[in-house]
C-alpha atoms as a PDB file:
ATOM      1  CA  UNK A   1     -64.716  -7.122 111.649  1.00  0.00           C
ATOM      2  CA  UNK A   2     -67.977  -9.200 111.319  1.00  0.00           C
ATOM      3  CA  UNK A   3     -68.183 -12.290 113.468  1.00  0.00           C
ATOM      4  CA  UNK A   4     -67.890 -14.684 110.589  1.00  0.00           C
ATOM      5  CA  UNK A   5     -65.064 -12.821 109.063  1.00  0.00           C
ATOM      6  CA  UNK A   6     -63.153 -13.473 112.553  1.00  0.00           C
ATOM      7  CA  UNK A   7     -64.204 -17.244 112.736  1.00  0.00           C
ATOM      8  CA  UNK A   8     -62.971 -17.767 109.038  1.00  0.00           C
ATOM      9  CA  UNK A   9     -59.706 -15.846 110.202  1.00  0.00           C
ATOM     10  CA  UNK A  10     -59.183 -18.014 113.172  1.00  0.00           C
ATOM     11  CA  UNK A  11     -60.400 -21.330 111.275  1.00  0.00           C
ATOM     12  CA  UNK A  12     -57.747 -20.367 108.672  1.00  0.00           C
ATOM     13  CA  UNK A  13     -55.432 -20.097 110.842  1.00  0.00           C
ATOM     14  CA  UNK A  14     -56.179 -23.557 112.843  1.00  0.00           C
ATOM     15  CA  UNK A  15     -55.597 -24.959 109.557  1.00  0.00           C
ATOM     16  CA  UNK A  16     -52.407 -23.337 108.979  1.00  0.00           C
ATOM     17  CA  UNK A  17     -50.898 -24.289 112.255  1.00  0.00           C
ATOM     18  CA  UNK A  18     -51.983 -27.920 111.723  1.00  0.00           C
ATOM     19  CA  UNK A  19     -50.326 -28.153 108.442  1.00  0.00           C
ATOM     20  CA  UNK A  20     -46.981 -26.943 110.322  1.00  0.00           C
ATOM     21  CA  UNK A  21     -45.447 -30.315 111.245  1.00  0.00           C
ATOM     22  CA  UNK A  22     -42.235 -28.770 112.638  1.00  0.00           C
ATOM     23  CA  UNK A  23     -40.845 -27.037 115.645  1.00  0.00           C
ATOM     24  CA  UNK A  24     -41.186 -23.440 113.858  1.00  0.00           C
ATOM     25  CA  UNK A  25     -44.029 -22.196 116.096  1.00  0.00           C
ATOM     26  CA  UNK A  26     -42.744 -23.444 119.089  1.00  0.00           C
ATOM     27  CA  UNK A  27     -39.404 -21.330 117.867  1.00  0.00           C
ATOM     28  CA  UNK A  28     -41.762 -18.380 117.293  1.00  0.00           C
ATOM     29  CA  UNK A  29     -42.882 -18.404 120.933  1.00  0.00           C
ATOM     30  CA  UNK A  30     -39.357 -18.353 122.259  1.00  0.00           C
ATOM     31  CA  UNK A  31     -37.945 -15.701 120.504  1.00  0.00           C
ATOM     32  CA  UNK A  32     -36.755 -12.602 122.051  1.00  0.00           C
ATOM     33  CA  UNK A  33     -38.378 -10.055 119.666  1.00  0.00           C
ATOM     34  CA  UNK A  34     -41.667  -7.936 120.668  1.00  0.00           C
ATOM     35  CA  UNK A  35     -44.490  -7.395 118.499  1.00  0.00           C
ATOM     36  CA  UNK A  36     -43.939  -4.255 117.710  1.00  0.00           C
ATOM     37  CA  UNK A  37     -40.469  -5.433 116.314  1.00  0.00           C
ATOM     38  CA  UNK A  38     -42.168  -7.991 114.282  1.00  0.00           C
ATOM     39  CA  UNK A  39     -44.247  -5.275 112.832  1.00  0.00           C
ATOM     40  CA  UNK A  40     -41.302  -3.531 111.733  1.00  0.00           C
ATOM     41  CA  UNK A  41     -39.289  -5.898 110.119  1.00  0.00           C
ATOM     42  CA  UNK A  42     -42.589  -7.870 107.956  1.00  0.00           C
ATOM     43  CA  UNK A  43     -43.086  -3.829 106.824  1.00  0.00           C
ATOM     44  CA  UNK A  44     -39.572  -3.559 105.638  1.00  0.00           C
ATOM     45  CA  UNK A  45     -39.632  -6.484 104.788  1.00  0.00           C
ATOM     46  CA  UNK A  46     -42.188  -5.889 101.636  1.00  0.00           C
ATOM     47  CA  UNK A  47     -41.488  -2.476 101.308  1.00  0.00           C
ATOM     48  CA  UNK A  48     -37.121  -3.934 100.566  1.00  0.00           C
ATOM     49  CA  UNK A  49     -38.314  -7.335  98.315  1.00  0.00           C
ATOM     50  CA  UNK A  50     -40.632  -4.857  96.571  1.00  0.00           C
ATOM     51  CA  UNK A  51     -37.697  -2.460  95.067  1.00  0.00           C
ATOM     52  CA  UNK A  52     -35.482  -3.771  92.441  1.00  0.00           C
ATOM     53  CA  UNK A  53     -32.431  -2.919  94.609  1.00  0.00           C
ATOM     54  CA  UNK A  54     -31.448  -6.332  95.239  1.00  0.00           C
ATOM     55  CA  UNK A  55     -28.102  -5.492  97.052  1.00  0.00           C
ATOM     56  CA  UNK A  56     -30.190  -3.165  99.551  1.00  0.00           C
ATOM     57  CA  UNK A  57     -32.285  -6.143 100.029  1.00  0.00           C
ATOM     58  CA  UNK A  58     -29.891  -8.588 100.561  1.00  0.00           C
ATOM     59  CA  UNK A  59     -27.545  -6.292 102.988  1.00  0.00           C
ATOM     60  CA  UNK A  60     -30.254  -5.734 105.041  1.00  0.00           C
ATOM     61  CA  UNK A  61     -31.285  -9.175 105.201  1.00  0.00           C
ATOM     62  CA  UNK A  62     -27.678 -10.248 105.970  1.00  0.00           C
ATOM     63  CA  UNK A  63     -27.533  -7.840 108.858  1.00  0.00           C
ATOM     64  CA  UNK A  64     -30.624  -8.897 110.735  1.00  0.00           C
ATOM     65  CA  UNK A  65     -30.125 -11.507 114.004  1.00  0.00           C
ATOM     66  CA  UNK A  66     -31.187 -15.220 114.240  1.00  0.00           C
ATOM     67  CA  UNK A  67     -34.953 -14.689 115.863  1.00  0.00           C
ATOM     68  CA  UNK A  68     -35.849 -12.088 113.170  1.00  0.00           C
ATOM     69  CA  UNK A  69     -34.492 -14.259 110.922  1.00  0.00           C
ATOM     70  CA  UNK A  70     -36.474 -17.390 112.002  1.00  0.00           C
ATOM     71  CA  UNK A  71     -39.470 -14.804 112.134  1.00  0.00           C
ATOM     72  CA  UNK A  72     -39.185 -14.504 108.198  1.00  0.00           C
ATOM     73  CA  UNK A  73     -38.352 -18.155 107.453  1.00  0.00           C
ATOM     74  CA  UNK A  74     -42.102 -18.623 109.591  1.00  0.00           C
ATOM     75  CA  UNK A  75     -43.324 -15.458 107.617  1.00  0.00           C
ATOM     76  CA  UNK A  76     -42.696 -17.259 104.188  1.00  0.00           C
ATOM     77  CA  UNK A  77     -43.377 -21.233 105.479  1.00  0.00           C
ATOM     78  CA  UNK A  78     -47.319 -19.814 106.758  1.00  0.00           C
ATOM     79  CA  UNK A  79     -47.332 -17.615 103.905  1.00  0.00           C
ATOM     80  CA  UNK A  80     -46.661 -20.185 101.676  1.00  0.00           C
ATOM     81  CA  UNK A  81     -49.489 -22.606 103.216  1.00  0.00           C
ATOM     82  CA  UNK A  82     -52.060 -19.521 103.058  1.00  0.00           C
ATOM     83  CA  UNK A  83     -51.724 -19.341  99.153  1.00  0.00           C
ATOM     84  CA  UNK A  84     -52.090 -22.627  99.031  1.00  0.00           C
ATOM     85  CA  UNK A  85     -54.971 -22.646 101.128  1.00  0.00           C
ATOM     86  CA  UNK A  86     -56.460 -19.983  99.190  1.00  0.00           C
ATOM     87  CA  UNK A  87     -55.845 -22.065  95.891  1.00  0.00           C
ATOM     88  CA  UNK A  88     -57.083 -25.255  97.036  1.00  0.00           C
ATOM     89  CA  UNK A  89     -60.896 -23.240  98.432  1.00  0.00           C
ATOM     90  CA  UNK A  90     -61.345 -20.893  94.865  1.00  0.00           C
ATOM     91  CA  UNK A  91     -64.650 -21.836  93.399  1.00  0.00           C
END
């Protein structure tokens, strides 16, 4: 990864993290899962909301615990503030 590429990574984000007024990312630090388990679940994650099995998806997602739970809700909230981001700085 070029040097600018990682300083427009880290710049986006700063940004994101400023636009996140609440306590999510101090939530994110205190969670009990490892990285590795974050890994996992944003991969099943897609892979599940990808396939039209929508009771798969959804008995999955009622079976996970609270901090991978509050992982996704702060998956979607920075996800959400990336597109937006990313529609605001289009030429």
């Amino acid at each position: 990864m070029s040097e600018e590429s990682q300083q427009l990574d880290n710049s986006v984000i700063a940004e994101l993290q400023n636009r996140d007024h609440s306590s999510l990312a101090q939530q994110m630090d205190e969670l009990t899962c490892e990285h590795s388990d974050i890994i996992e679940l944003l991969a099943q994650y897609q892979v599940l909301s990808e396939q039209d099995d929508d009771e798969k998806f959804d008995t999955w997602y009622d079976n996970l615990c609270e901090d991978k739970m509050k992982v996704l809700k702060g998956f979607e909230i920075y996800r959400a503030h990336y597109e937006q981001l990313e529609t605001v700085n289009k030429p």
